[in-house]
Protein backbone atom coordinates (compact mmCIF):
# COMPACT_ATOMS: atom_id res chain seq x y z
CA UNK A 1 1.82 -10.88 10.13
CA UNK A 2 4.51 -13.05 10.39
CA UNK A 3 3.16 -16.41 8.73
CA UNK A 4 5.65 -19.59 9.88
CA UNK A 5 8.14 -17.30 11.44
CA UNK A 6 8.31 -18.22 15.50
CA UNK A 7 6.87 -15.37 17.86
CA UNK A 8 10.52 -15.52 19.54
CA UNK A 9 12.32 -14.33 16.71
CA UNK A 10 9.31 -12.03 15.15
CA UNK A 11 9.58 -10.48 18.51
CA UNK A 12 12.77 -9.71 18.34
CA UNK A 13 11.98 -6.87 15.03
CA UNK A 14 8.08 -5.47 16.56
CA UNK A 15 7.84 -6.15 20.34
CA UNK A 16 3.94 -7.64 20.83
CA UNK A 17 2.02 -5.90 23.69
CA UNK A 18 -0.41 -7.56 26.23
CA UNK A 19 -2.87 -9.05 23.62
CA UNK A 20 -0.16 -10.45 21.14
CA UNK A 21 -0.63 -7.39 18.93
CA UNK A 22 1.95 -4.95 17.60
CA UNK A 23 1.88 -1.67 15.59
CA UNK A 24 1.49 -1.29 12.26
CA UNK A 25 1.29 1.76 10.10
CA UNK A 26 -0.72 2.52 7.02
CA UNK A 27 1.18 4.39 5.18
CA UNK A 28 0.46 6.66 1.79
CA UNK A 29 2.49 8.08 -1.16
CA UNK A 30 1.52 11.75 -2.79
CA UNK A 31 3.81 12.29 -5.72
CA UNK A 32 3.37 16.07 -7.45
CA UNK A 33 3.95 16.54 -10.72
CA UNK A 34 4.98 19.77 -13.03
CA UNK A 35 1.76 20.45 -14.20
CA UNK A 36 0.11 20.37 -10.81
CA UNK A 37 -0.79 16.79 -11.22
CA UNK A 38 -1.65 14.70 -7.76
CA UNK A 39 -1.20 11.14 -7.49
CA UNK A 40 -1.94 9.42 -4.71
CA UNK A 41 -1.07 6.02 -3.47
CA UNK A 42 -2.87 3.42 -1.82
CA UNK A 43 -5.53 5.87 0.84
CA UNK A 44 -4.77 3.83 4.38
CA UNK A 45 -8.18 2.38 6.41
CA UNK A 46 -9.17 5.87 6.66
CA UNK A 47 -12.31 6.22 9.11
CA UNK A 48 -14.86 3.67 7.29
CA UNK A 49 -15.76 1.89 10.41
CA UNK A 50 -18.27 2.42 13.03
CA UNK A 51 -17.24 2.14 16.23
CA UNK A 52 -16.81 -1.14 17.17
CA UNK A 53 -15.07 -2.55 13.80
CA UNK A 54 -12.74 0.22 15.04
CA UNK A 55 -11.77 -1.17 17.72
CA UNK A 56 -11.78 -5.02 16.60
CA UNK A 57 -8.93 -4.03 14.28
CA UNK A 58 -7.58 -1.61 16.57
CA UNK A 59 -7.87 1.40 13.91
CA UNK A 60 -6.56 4.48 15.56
CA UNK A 61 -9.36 6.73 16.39
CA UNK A 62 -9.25 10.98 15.63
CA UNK A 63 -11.26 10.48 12.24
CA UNK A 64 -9.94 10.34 8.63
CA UNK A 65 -5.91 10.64 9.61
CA UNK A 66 -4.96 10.69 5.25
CA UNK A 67 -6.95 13.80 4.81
CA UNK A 68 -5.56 15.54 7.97
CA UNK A 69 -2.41 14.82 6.43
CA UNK A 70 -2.97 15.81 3.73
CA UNK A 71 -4.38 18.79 4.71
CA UNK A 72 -1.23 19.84 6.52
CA UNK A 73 0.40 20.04 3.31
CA UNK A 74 -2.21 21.98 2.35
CA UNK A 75 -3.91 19.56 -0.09
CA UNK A 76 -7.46 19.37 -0.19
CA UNK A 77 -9.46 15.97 -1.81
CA UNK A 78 -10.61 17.58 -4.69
CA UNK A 79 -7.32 18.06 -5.51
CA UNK A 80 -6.23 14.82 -6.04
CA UNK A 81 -5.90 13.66 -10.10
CA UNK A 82 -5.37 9.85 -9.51
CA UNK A 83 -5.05 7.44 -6.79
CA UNK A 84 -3.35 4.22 -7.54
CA UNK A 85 -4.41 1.32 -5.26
CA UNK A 86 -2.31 -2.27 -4.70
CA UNK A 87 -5.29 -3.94 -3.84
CA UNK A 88 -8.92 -3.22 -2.30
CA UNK A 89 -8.22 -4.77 0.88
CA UNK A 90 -9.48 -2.37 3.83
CA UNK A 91 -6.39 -1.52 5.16
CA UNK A 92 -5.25 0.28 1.91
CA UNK A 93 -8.55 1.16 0.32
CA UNK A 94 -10.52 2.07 3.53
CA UNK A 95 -9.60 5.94 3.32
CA UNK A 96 -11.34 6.73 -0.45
CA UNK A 97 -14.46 6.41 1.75
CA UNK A 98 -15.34 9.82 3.34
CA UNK A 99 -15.51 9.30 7.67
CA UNK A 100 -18.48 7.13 9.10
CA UNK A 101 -21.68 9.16 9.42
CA UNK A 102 -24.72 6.68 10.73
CA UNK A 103 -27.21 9.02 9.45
CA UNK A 104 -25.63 9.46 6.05
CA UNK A 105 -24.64 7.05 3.25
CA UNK A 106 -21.27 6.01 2.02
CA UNK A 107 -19.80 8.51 -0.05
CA UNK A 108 -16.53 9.04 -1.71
CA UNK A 109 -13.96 11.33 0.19
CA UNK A 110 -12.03 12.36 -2.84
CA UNK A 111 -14.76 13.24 -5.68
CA UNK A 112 -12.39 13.66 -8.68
CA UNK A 113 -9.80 11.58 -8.67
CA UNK A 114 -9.26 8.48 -10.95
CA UNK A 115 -9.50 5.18 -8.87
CA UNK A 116 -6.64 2.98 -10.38
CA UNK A 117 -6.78 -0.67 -9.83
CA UNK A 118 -5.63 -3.97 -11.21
CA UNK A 119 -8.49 -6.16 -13.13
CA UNK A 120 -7.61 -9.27 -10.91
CA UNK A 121 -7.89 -7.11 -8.13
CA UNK A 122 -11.18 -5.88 -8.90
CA UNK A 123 -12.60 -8.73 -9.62
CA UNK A 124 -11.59 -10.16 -6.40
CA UNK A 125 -12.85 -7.71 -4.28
CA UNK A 126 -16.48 -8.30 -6.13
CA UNK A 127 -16.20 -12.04 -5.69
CA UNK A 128 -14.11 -12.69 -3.04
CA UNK A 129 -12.41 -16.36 -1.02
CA UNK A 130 -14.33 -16.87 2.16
CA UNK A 131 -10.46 -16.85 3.50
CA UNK A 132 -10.71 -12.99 2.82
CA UNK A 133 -14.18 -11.84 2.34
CA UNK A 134 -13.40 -9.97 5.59
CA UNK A 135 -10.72 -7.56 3.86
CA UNK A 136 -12.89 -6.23 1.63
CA UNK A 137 -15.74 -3.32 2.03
CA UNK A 138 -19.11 -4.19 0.20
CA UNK A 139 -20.12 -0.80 0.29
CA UNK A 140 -16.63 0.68 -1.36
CA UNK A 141 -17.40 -1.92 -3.83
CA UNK A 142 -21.08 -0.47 -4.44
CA UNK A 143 -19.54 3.11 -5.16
CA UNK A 144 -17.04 2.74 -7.22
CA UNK A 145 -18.56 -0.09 -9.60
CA UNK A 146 -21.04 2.94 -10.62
CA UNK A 147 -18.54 5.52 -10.98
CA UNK A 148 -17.38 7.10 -13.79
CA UNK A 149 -13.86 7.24 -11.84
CA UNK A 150 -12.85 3.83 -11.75
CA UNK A 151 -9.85 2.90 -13.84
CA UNK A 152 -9.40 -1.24 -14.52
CA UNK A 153 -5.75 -1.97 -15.01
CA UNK A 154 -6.03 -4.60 -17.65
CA UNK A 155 -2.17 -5.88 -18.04
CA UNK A 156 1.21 -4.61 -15.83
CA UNK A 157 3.39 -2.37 -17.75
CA UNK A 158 3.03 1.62 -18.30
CA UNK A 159 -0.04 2.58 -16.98
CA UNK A 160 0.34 6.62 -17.31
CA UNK A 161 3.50 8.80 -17.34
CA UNK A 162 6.29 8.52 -14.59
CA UNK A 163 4.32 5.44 -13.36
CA UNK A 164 4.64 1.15 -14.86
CA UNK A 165 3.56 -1.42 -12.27
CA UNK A 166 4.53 -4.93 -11.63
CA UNK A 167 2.34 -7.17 -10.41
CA UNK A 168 1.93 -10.15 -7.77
CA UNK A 169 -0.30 -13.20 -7.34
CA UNK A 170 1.13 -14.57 -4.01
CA UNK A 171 -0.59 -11.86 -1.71
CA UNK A 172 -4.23 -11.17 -3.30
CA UNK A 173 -4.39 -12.04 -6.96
CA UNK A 174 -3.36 -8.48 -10.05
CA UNK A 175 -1.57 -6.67 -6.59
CA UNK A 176 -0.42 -4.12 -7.82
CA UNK A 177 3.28 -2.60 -7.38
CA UNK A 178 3.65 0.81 -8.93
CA UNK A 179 7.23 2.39 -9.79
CA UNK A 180 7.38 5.62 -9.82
CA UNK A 181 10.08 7.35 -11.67
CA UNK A 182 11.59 11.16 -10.52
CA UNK A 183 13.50 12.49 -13.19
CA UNK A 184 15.01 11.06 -16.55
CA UNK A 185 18.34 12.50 -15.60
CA UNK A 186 20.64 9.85 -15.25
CA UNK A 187 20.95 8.51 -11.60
CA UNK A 188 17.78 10.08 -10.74
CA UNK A 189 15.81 7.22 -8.17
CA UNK A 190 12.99 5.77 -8.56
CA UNK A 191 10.39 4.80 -5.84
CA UNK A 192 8.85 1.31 -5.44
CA UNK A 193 5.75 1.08 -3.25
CA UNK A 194 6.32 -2.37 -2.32
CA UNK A 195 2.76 -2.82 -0.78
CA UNK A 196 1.66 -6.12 1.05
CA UNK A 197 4.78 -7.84 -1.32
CA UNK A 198 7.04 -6.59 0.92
CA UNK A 199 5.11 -4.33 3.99
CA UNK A 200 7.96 -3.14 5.96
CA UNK A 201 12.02 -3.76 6.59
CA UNK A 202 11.18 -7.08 8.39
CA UNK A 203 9.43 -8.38 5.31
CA UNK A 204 12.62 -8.15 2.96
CA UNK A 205 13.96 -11.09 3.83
CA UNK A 206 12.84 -13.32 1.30
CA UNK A 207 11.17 -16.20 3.43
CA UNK A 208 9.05 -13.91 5.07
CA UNK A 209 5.69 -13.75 4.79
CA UNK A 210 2.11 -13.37 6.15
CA UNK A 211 -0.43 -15.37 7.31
CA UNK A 212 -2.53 -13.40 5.38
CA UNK A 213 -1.07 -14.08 2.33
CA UNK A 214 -3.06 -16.81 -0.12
CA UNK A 215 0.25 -18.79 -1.46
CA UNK A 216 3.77 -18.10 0.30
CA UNK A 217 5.54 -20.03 -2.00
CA UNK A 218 4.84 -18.42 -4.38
CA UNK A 219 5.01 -14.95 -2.97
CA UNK A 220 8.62 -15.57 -1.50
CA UNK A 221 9.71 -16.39 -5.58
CA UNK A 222 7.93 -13.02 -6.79
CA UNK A 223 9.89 -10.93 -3.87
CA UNK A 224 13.17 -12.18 -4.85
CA UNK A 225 12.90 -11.63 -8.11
CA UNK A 226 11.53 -8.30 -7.16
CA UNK A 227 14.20 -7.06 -5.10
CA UNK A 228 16.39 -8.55 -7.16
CA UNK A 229 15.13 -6.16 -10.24
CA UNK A 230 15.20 -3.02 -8.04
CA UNK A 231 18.52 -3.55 -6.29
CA UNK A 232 19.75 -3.89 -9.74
CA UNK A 233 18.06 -0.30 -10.66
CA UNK A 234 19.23 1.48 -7.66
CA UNK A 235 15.33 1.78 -6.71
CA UNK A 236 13.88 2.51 -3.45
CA UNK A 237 11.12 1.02 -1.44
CA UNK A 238 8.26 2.62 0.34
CA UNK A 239 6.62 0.43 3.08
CA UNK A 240 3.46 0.95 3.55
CA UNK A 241 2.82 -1.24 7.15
CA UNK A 242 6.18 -0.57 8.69
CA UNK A 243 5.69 1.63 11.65
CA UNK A 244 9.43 3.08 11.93
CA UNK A 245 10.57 2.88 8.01
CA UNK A 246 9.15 4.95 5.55
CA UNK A 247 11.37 4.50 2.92
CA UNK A 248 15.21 2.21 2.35
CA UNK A 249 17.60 1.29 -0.09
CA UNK A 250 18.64 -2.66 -0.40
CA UNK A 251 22.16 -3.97 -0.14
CA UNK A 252 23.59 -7.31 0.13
CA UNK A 253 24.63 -8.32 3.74
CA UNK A 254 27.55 -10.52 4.81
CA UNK A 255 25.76 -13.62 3.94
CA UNK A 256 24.54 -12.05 0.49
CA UNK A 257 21.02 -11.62 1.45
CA UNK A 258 19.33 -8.56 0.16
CA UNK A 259 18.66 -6.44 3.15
CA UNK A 260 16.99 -2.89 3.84
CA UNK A 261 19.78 -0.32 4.03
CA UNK A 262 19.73 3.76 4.67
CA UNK A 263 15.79 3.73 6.32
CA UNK A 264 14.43 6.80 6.58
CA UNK A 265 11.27 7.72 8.72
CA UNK A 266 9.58 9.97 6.69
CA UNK A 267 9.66 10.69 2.64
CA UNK A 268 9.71 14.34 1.36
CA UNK A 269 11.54 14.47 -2.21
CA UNK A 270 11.89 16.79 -5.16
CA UNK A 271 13.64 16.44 -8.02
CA UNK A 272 16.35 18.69 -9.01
């Protein structure tokens, strides 16, 4: 998670346990609209796996966790207008799959929403590096290349109201960074979700990266320039792997590195 970075200073911002691993989260975005409009971003591992891929990647078990969330707000799947995804990598697309049944084939756990995704992205997932083939689910694949749902992002830019996305090549190739917009009253924020660019408060410094990621020099150019643009707009980022931060603002620190600033654990806004 932490590419060149030494395991003594990595350490030092998520303690490892026995085994060398540490906690990550998977976290979501709803945003709801006047109108009664649902988008949802990026739909967390969900409960894809049978048992034993479960545990290999050391997915929390108690079933599909985004839809008991969800339902807590009271927000059932077929409520759900659009769900924008980064990327199709497991750990963010996992969860539009309905929970592991053996004795039942993969089915879609939200059956009306649009599937948003990038072109590079999808094209990636159906042919993908032998250096990732493991991130992706064939069977997700299968589904959504026959359904009538799927939404290929062609260029970054607008894609529908309230929402434009940026997008980055040093992660996975067309990832996918959508800005969401509040209000157009003046001062009004903005939320980025800064996806695998920029996975939790750890991540903002620049050098950063993952071992994961398929070209870190090029990735640590597209972050500064990213948080360079939403410093400059006042934006905020939501991280989607950070296990304490749900949400910060970015300030310059003493030695004029951008830095998280004002974390927050959880998200619940509404516009004025």
């Amino acid at each position: 998670m932490f590419g060149h970075v030494p395991r003594a200073l990595w350490a030092k911002w998520h303690a490892p346990d026995a085994r060398g691993t540490i906690d990550l989260a998977c976290r979501c975005l709803l945003a709801e609209y006047e109108g009664g409009r649902r988008v949802l971003f990026e739909t967390g591992p969900g409960a894809c796996f049978p048992e034993a891929l479960r545990e290999r990647y050391a997915i929390e078990a108690g079933g599909h966790r985004l839809l008991r969330e969800l339902e807590g707000f009271g927000v059932l799947p077929e409520t759900i207008d659009d769900i924008v995804l980064s990327h199709l990598h497991f750990d963010h697309a996992g969860g539009l799959l309905a929970p592991f049944d053996k004795d039942a084939p993969p089915a879609l756990a939200f059956p009306q929403a649009r599937i948003w995704v990038s072109r590079p992205a999808w094209e990636r997932a159906q042919h993908p590096h032998r250096r990732d083939r493991a991130s992706f689910l064939p069977s997700l694949q299968a589904l959504l290349q026959h359904s009538p749902l799927l939404r290929i992002v062609e260029t970054p830019g607008p894609m529908f109201e309230g929402v434009t996305s940026a997008w980055s090549e040093g992660h996975t190739p067309g990832l996918m960074l959508a800005r969401i917009e509040t209000s157009a009253a003046e001062g009004a924020p903005a939320f980025r979700f800064a996806s695998d660019l920029i996975p939790g408060t750890a991540w903002v410094h620049a050098p950063v990266t993952m071992g994961y990621d398929r070209f870190p020099e090029c990735l640590v150019d597209e972050k500064q320039a990213y948080l360079d643009d939403a410093m400059a707009c006042g934006d905020l980022l939501v991280f989607t792997h950070d296990p304490e931060v749900a949400v910060a603002g970015l300030a310059r620190g003493d030695s004029g590195n951008i830095q998280a600033h004002g974390a927050a654990d959880h998200l619940v806004w509404q516009a004025a």
